[in-house]
C-alpha atoms as a PDB file:
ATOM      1  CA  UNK A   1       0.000   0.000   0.000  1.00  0.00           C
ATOM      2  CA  UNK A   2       1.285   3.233  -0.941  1.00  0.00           C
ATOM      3  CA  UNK A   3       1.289   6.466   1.509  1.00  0.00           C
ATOM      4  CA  UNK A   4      -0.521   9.564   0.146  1.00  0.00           C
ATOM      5  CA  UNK A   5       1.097  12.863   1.027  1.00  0.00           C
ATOM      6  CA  UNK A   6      -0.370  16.103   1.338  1.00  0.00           C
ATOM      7  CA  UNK A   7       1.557  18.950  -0.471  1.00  0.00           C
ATOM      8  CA  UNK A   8       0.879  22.689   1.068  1.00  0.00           C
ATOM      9  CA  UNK A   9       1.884  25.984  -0.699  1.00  0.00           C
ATOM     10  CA  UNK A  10       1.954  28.741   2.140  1.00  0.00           C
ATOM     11  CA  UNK A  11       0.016  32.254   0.849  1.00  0.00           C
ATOM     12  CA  UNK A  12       0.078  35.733   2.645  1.00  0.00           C
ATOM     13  CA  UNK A  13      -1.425  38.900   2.593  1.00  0.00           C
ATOM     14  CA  UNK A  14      -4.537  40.734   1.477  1.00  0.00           C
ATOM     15  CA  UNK A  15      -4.772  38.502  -1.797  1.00  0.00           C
ATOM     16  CA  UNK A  16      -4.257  35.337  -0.264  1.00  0.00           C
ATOM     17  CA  UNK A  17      -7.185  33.311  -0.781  1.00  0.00           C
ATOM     18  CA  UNK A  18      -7.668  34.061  -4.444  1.00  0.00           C
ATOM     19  CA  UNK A  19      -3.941  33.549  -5.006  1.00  0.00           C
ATOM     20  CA  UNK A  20      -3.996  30.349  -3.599  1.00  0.00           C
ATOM     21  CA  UNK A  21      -7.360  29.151  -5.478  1.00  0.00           C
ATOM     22  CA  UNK A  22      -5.662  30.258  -8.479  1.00  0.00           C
ATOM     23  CA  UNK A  23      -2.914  28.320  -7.616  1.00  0.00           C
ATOM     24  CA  UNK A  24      -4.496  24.950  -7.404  1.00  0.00           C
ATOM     25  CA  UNK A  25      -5.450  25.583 -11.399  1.00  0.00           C
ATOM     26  CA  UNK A  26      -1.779  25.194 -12.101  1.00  0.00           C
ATOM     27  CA  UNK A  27      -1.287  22.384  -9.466  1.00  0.00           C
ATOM     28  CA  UNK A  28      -3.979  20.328 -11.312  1.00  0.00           C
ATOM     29  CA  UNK A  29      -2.519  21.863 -15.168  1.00  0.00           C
ATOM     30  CA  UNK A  30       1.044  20.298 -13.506  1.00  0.00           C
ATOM     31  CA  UNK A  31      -0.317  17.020 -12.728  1.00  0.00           C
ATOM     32  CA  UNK A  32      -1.892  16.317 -16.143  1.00  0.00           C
ATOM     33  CA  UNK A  33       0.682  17.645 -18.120  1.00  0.00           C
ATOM     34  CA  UNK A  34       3.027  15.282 -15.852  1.00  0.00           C
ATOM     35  CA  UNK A  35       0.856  12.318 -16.173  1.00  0.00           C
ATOM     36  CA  UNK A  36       0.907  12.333 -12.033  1.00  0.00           C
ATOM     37  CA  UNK A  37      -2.111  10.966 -10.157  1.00  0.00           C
ATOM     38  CA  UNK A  38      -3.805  12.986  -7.234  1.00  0.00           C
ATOM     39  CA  UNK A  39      -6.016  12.122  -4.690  1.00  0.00           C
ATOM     40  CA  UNK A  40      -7.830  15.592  -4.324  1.00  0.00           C
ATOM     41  CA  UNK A  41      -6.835  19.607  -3.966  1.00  0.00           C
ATOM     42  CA  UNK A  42      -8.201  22.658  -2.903  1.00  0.00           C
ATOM     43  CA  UNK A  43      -7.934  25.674  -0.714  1.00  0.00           C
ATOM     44  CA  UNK A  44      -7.959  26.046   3.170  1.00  0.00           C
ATOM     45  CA  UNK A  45      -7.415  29.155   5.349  1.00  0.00           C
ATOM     46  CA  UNK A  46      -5.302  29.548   8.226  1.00  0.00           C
ATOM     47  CA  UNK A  47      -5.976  32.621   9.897  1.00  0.00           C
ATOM     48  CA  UNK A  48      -6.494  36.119   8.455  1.00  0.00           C
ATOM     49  CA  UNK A  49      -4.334  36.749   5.544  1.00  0.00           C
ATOM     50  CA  UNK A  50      -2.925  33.201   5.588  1.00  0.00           C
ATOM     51  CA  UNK A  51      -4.691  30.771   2.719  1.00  0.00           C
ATOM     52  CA  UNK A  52      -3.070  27.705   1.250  1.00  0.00           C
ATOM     53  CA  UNK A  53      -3.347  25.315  -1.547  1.00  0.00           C
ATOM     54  CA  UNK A  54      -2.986  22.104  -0.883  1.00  0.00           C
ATOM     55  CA  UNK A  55      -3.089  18.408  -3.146  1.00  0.00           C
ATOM     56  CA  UNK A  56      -2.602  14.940  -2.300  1.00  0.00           C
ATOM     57  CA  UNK A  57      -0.472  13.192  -3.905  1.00  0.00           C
ATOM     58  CA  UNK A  58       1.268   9.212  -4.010  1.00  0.00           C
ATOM     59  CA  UNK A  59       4.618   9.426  -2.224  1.00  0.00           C
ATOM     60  CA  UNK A  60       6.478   8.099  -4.996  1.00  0.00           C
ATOM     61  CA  UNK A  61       5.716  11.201  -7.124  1.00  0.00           C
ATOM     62  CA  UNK A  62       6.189  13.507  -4.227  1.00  0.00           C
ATOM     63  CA  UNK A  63      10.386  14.199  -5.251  1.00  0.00           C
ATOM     64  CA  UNK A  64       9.083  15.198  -8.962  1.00  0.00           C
ATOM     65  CA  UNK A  65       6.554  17.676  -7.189  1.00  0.00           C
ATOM     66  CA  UNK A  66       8.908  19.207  -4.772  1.00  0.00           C
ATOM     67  CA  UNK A  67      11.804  19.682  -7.020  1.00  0.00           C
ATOM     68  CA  UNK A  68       9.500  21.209  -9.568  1.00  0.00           C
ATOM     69  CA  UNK A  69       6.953  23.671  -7.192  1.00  0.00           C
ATOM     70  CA  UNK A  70       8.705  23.535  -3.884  1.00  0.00           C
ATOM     71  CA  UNK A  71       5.562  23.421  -1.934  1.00  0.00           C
ATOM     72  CA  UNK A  72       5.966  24.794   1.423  1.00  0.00           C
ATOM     73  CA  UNK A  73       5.357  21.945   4.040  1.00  0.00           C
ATOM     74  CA  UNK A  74       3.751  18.527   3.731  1.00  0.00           C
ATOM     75  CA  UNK A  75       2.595  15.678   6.140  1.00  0.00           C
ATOM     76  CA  UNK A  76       1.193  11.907   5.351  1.00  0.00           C
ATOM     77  CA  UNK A  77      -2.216  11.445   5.185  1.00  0.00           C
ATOM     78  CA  UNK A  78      -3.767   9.402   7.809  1.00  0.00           C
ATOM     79  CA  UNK A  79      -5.853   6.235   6.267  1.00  0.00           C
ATOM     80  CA  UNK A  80      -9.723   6.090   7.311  1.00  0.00           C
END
């Protein structure tokens, strides 16, 4: 059984939130252009001025995705 990681790209400021929604367009652009599999994405806030995108991904493609977006932090998924 293979892990699934979630991915998180860190946004700040007054624009956050539609930066990072707009970010998860390329995320899922990057993935198909890739050929990479993904469990799901989307958009979360942390406090005021502090959104994030997030995806989950399979850990074996998780060294292509960092190398090539650098996401900001990222933690295994736990299994239901």
């Amino acid at each position: 059984m293979t892990r699934k990681i979630r991915l998180i790209w860190d946004f700040y400021g007054e624009r956050a939130e539609g930066t990072a929604l707009h970010h998860v367009i390329h995320l899922k652009e990057f993935m198909e252009r890739e050929k990479l599999d993904f469990f799901n994405e989307g958009t979360d806030y942390k406090a005021d001025q502090h959104s994030f995108a997030y995806m989950t991904v399979q850990e074996k493609d998780v060294k292509i995705i960092r190398d090539a977006l650098r996401p900001n932090r990222a933690f295994v998924e736990k299994e239901n």
